[in-house]
N, C-alpha and C. Protein backbone atom coordinates (compact mmCIF):
# COMPACT_ATOMS: atom_id res chain seq x y z
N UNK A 1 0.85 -1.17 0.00
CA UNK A 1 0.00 0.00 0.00
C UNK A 1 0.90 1.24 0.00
N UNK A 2 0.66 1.97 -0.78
CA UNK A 2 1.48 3.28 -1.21
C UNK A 2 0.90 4.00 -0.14
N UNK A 3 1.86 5.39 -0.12
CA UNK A 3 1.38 6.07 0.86
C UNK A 3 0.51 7.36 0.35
N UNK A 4 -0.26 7.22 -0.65
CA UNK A 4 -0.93 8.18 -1.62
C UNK A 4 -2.21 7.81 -1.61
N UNK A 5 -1.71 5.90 -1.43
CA UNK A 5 -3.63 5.54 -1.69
C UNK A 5 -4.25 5.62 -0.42
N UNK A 6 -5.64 5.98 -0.67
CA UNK A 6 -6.68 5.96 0.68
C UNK A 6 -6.67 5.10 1.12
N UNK A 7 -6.96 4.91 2.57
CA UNK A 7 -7.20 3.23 3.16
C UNK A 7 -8.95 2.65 2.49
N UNK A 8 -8.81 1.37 2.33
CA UNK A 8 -9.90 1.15 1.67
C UNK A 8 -10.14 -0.24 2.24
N UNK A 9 -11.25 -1.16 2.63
CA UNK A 9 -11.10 -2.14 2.49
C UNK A 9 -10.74 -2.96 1.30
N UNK A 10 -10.69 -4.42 1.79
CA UNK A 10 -10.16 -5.53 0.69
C UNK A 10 -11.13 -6.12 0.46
N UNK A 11 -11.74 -6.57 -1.08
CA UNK A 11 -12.82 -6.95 -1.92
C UNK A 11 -12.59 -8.79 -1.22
N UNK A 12 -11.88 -9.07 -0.40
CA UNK A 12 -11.55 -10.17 -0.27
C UNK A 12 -12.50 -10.33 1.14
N UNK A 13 -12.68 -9.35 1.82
CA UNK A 13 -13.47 -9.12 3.25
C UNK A 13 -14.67 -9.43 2.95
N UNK A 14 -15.72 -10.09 3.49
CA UNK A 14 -17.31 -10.38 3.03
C UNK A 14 -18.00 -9.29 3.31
N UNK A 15 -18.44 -8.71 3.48
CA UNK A 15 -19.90 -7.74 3.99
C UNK A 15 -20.54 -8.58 5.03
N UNK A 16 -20.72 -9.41 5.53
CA UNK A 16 -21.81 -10.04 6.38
C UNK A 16 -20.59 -10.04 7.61
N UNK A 17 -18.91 -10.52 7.18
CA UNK A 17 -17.90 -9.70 8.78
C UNK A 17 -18.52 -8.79 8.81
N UNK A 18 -18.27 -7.57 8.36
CA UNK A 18 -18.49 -6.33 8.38
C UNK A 18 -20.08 -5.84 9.47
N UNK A 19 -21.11 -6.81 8.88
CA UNK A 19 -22.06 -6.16 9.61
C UNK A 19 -21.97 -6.71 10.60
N UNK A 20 -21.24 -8.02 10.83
CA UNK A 20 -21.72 -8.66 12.12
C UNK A 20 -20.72 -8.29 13.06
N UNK A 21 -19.71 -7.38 13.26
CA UNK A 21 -18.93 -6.83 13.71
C UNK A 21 -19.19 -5.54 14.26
N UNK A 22 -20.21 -4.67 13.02
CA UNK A 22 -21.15 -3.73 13.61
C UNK A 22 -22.48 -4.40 14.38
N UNK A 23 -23.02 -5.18 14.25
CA UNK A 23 -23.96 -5.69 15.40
C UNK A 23 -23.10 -6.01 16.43
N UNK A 24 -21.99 -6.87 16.30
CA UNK A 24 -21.68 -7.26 17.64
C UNK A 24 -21.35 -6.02 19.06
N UNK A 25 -21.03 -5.09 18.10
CA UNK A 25 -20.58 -3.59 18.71
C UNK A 25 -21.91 -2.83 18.98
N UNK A 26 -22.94 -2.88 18.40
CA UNK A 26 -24.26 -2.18 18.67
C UNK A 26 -24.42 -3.58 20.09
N UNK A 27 -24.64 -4.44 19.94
CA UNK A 27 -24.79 -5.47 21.19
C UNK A 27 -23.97 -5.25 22.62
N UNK A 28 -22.91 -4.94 22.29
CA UNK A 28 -21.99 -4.75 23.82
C UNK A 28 -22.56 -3.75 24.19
N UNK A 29 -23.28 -2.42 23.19
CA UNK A 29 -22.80 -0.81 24.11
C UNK A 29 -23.98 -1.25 24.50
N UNK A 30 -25.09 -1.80 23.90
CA UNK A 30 -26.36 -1.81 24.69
C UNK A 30 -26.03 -2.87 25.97
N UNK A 31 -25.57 -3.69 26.38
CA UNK A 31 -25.19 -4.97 26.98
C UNK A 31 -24.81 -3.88 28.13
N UNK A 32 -23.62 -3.26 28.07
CA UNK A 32 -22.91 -2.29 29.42
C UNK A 32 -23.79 -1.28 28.92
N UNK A 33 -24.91 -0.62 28.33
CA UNK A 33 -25.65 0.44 29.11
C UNK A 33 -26.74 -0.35 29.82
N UNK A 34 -27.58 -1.41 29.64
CA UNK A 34 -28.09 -1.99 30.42
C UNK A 34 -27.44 -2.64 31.88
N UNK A 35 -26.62 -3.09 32.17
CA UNK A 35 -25.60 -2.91 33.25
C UNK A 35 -25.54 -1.83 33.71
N UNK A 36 -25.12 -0.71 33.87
CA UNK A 36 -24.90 0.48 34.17
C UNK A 36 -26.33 0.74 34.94
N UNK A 37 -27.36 0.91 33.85
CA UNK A 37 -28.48 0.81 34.50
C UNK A 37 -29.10 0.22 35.42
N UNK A 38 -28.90 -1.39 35.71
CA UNK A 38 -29.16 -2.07 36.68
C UNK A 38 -28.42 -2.08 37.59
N UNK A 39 -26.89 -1.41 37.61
CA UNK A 39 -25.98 -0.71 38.81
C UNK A 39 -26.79 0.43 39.53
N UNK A 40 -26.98 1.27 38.41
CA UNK A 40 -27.97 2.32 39.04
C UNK A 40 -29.16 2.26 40.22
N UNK A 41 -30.10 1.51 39.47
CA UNK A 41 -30.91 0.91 40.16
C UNK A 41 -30.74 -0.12 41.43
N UNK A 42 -29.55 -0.80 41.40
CA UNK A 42 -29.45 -1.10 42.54
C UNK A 42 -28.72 -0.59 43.70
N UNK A 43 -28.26 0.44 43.31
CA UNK A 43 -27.73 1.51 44.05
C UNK A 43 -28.64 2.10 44.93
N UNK A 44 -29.88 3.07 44.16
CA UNK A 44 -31.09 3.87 44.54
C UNK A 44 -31.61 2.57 45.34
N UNK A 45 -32.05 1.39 45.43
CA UNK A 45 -32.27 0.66 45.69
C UNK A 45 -32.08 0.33 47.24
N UNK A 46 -30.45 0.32 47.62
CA UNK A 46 -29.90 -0.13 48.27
C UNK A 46 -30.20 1.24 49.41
N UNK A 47 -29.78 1.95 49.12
CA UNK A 47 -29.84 3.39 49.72
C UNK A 47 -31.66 3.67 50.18
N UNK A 48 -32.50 3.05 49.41
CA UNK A 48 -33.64 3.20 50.22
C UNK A 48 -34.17 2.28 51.07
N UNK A 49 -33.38 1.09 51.27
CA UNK A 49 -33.49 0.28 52.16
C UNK A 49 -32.64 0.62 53.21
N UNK A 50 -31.79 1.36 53.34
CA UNK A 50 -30.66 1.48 54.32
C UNK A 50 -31.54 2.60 55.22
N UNK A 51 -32.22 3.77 54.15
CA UNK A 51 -33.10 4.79 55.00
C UNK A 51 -34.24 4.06 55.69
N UNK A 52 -34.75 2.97 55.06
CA UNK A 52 -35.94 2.00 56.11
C UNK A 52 -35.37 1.16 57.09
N UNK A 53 -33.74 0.92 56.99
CA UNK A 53 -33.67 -0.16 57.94
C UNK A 53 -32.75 0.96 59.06
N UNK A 54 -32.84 2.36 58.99
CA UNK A 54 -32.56 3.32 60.21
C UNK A 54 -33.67 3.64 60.96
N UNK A 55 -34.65 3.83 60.13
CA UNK A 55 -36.10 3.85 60.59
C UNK A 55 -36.52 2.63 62.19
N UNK A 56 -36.39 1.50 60.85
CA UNK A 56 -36.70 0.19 61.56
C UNK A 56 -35.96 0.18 63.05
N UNK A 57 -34.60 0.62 62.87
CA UNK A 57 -34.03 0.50 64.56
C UNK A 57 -34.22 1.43 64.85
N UNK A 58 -34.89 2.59 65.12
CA UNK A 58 -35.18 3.08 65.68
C UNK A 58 -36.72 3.26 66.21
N UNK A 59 -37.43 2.52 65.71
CA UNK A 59 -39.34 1.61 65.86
C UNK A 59 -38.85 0.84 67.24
N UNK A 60 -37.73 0.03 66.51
CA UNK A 60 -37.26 -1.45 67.50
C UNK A 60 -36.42 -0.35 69.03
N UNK A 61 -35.86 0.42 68.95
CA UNK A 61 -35.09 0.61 69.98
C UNK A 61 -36.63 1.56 71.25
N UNK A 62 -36.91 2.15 70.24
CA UNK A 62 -38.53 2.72 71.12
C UNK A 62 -39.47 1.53 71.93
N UNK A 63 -39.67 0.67 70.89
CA UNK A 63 -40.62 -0.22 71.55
C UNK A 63 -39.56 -1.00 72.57
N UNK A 64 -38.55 -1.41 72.64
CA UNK A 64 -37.86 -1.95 73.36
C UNK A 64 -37.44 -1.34 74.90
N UNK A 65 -37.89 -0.22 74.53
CA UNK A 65 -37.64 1.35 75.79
C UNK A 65 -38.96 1.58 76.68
N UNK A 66 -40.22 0.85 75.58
CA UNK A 66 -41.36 0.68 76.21
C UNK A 66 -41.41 -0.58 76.79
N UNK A 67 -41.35 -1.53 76.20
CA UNK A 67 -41.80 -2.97 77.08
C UNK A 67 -41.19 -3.00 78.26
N UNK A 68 -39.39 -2.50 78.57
CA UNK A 68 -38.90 -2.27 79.78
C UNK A 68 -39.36 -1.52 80.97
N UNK A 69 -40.55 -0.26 80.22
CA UNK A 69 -41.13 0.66 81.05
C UNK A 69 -42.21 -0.67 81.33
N UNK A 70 -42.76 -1.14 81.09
CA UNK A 70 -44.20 -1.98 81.06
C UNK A 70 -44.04 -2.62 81.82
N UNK A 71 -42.44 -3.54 82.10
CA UNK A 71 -42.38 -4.53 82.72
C UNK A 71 -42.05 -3.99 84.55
N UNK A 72 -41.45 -2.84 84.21
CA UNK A 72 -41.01 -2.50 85.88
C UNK A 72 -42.28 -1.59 86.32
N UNK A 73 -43.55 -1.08 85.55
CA UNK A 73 -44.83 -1.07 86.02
C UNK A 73 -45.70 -2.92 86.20
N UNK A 74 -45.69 -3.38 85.63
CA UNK A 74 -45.92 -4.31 86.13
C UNK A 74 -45.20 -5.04 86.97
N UNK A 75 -44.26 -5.15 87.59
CA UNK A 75 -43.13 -5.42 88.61
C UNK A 75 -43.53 -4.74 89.95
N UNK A 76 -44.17 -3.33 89.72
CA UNK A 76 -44.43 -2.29 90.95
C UNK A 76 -45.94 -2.75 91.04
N UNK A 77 -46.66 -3.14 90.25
CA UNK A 77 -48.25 -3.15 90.62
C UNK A 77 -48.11 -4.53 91.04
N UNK A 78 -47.39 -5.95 91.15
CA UNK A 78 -47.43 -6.90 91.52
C UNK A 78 -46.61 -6.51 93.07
N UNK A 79 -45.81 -5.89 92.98
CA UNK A 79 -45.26 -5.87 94.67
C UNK A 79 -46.24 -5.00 95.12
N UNK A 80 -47.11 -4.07 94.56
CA UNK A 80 -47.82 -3.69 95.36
C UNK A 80 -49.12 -4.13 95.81
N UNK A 81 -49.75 -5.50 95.00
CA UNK A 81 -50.64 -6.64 95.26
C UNK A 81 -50.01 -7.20 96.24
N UNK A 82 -48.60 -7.85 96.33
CA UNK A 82 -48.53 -8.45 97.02
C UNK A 82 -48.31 -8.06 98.53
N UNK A 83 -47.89 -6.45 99.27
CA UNK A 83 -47.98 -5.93 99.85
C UNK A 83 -49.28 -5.81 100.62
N UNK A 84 -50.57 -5.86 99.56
CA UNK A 84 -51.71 -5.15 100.22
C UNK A 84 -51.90 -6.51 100.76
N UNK A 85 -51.77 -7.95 99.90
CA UNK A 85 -52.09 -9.06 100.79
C UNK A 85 -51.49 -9.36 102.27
N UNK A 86 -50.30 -9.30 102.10
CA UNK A 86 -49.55 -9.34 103.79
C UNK A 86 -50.02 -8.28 104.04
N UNK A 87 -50.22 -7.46 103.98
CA UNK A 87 -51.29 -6.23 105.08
C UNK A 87 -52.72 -6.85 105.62
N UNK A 88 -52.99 -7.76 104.46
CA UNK A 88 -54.55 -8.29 105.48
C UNK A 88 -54.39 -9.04 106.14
């Protein structure tokens, strides 16, 4: 190849390489933009479960702050049943 002539393909190359080389290349970019996308999404994903599961311990650490209150009222209303009985 001289350095005058244009680059050109070779009549020896099929056309059906050619396209299936351009499909295979239209196939990957869609292949990693769909990836990308389902990165995305599981990103947003992940991050709104992390904001429900701060939520969640903090439901769990409340109610857990209550049943302890519940139990040492019920702890005080049973010693104080059992008080009024030895009083009779």
């Amino acid at each position: 190849m001289s350095k005058s002539e244009p680059w050109h393909f070779s009549k020896s190359v099929p056309l059906t390489f050619i396209l299936a080389i351009i499909a295979q290349t239209i196939a990957l970019v869609w292949y990693v933009s769909s990836l990308d996308n389902a990165i995305q999404n599981n990103t947003r994903d992940l991050m709104r479960q992390e904001v429900r599961l701060e939520a969640l311990k903090s439901i769990v650490q409340t109610q857990a702050l209550t049943l302890v209150r519940m139990d040492e009222n019920i702890k005080a209303i049973r010693n104080m049943m059992e008080k009024d009985r030895q009083d009779k």
